[in-house]
N, C-alpha and C. Protein backbone atom coordinates (compact mmCIF):
# COMPACT_ATOMS: atom_id res chain seq x y z
N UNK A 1 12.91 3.89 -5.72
CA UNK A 1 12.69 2.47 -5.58
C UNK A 1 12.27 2.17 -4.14
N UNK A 2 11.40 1.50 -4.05
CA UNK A 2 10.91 0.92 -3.05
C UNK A 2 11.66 -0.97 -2.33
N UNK A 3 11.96 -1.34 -1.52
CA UNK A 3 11.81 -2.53 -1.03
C UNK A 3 10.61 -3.08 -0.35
N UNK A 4 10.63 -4.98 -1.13
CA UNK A 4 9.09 -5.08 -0.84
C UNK A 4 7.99 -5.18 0.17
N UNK A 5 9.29 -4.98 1.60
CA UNK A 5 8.91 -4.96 2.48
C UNK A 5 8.04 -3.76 3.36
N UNK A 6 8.30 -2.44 2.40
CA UNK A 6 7.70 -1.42 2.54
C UNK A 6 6.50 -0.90 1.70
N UNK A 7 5.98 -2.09 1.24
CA UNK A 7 4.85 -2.36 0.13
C UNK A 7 3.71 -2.32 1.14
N UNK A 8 2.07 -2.18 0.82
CA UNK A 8 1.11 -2.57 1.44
C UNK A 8 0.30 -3.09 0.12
N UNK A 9 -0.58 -3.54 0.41
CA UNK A 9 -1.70 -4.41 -0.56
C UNK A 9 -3.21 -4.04 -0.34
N UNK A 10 -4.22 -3.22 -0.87
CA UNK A 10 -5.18 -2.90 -0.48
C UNK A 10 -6.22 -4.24 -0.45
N UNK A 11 -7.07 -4.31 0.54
CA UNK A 11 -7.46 -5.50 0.65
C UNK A 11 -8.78 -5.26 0.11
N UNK A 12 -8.88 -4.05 -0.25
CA UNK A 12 -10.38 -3.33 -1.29
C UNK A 12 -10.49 -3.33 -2.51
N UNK A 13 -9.08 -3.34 -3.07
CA UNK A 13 -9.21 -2.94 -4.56
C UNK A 13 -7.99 -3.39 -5.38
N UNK A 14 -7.01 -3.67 -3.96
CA UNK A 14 -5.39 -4.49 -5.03
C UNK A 14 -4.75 -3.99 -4.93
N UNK A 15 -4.80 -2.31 -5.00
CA UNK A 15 -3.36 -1.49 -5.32
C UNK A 15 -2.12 -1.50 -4.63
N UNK A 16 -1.26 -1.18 -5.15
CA UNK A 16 -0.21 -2.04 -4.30
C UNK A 16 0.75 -0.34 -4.27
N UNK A 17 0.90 0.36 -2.74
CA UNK A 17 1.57 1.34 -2.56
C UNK A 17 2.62 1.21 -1.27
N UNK A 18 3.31 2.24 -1.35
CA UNK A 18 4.08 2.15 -0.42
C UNK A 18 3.70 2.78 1.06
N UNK A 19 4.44 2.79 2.25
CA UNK A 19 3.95 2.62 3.40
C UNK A 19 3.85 3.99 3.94
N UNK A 20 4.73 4.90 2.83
CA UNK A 20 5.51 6.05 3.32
C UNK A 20 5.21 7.35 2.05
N UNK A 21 5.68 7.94 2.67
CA UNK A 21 5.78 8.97 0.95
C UNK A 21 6.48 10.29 1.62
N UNK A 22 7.57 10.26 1.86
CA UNK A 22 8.84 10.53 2.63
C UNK A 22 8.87 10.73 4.05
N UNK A 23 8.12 11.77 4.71
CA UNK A 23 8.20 11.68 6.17
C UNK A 23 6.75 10.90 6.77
N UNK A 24 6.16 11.10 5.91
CA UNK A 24 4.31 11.04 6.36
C UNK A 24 3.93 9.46 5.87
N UNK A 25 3.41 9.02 6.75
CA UNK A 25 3.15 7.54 6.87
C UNK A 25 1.67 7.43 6.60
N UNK A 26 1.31 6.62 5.09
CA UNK A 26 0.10 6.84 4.34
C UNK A 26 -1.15 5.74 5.31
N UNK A 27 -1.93 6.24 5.66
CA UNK A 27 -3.06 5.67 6.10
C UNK A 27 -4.32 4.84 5.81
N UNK A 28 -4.51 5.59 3.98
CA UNK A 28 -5.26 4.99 3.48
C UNK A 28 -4.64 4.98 2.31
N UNK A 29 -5.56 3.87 1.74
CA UNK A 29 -5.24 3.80 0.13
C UNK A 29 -5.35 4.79 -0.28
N UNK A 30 -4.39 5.75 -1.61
CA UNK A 30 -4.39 6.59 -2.21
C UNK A 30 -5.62 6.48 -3.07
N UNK A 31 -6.15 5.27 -4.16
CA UNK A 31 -6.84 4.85 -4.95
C UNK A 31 -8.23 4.98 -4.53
N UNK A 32 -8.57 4.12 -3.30
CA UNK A 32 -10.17 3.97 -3.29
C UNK A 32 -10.02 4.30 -1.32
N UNK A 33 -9.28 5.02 -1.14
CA UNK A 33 -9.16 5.17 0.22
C UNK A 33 -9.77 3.97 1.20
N UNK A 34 -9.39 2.96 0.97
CA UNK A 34 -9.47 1.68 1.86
C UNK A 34 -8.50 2.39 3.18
N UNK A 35 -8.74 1.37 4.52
CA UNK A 35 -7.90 0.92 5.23
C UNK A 35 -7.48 0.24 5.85
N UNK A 36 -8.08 -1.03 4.76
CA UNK A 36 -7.78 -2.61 5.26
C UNK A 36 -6.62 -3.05 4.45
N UNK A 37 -5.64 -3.21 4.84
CA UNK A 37 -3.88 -3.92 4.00
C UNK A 37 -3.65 -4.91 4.16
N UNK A 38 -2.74 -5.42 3.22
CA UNK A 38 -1.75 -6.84 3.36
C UNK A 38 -0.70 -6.32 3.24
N UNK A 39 0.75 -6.56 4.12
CA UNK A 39 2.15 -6.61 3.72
C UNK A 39 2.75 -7.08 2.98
N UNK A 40 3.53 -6.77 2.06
CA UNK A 40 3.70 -8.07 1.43
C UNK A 40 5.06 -8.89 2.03
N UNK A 41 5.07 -9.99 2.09
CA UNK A 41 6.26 -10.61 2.81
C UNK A 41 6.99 -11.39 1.62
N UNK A 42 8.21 -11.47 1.79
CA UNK A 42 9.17 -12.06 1.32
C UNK A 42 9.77 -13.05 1.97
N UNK A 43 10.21 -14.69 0.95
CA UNK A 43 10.32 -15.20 1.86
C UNK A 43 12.21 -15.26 1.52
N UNK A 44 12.50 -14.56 1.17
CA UNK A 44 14.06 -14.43 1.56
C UNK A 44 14.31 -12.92 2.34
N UNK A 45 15.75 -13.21 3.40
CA UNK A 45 15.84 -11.93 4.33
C UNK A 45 16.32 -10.83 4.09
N UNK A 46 16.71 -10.66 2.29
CA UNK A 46 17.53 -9.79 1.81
C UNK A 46 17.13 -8.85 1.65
N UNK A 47 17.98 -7.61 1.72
CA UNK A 47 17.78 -6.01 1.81
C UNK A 47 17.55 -5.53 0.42
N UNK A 48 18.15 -6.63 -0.46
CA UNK A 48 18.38 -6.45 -2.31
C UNK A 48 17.39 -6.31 -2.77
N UNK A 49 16.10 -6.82 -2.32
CA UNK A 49 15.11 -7.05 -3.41
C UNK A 49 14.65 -5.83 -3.33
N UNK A 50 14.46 -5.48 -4.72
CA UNK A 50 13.33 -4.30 -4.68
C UNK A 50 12.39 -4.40 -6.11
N UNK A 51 11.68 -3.42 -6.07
CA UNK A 51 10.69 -3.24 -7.17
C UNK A 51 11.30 -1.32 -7.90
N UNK A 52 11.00 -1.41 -9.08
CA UNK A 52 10.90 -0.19 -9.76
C UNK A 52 10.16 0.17 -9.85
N UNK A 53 9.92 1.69 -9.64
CA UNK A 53 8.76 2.74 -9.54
C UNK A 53 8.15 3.02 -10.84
N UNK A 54 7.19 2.74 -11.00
CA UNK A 54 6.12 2.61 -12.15
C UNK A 54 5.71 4.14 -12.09
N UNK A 55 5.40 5.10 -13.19
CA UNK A 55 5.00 6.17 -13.00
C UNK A 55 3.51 5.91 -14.15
């Protein structure tokens, strides 16, 4: 599980991945190798929210 704060948003194509993929910090979109992002922000400060990993 991810929190949504560790989300990015491809600003090429939509896909919505995470920031990380355990030690190694992803650079480009996996999908269409963009490397223009959106964060996604939340507007509550809680640690709770998360999303489930879609396979």
């Amino acid at each position: 599980m991810a929190t949504l704060d560790q989300l990015r948003i491809c600003k090429s194509c939509g896909n919505v991945f995470s920031k990380k993929a355990g030690a190694t910090n992803i650079t480009e979109c996996p999908q269409c190798k963009g490397t223009s992002f959106d964060q996604i922000v939340t507007e509550t400060d809680s640690e709770d929210v998360y999303l489930d990993e879609l396979d």
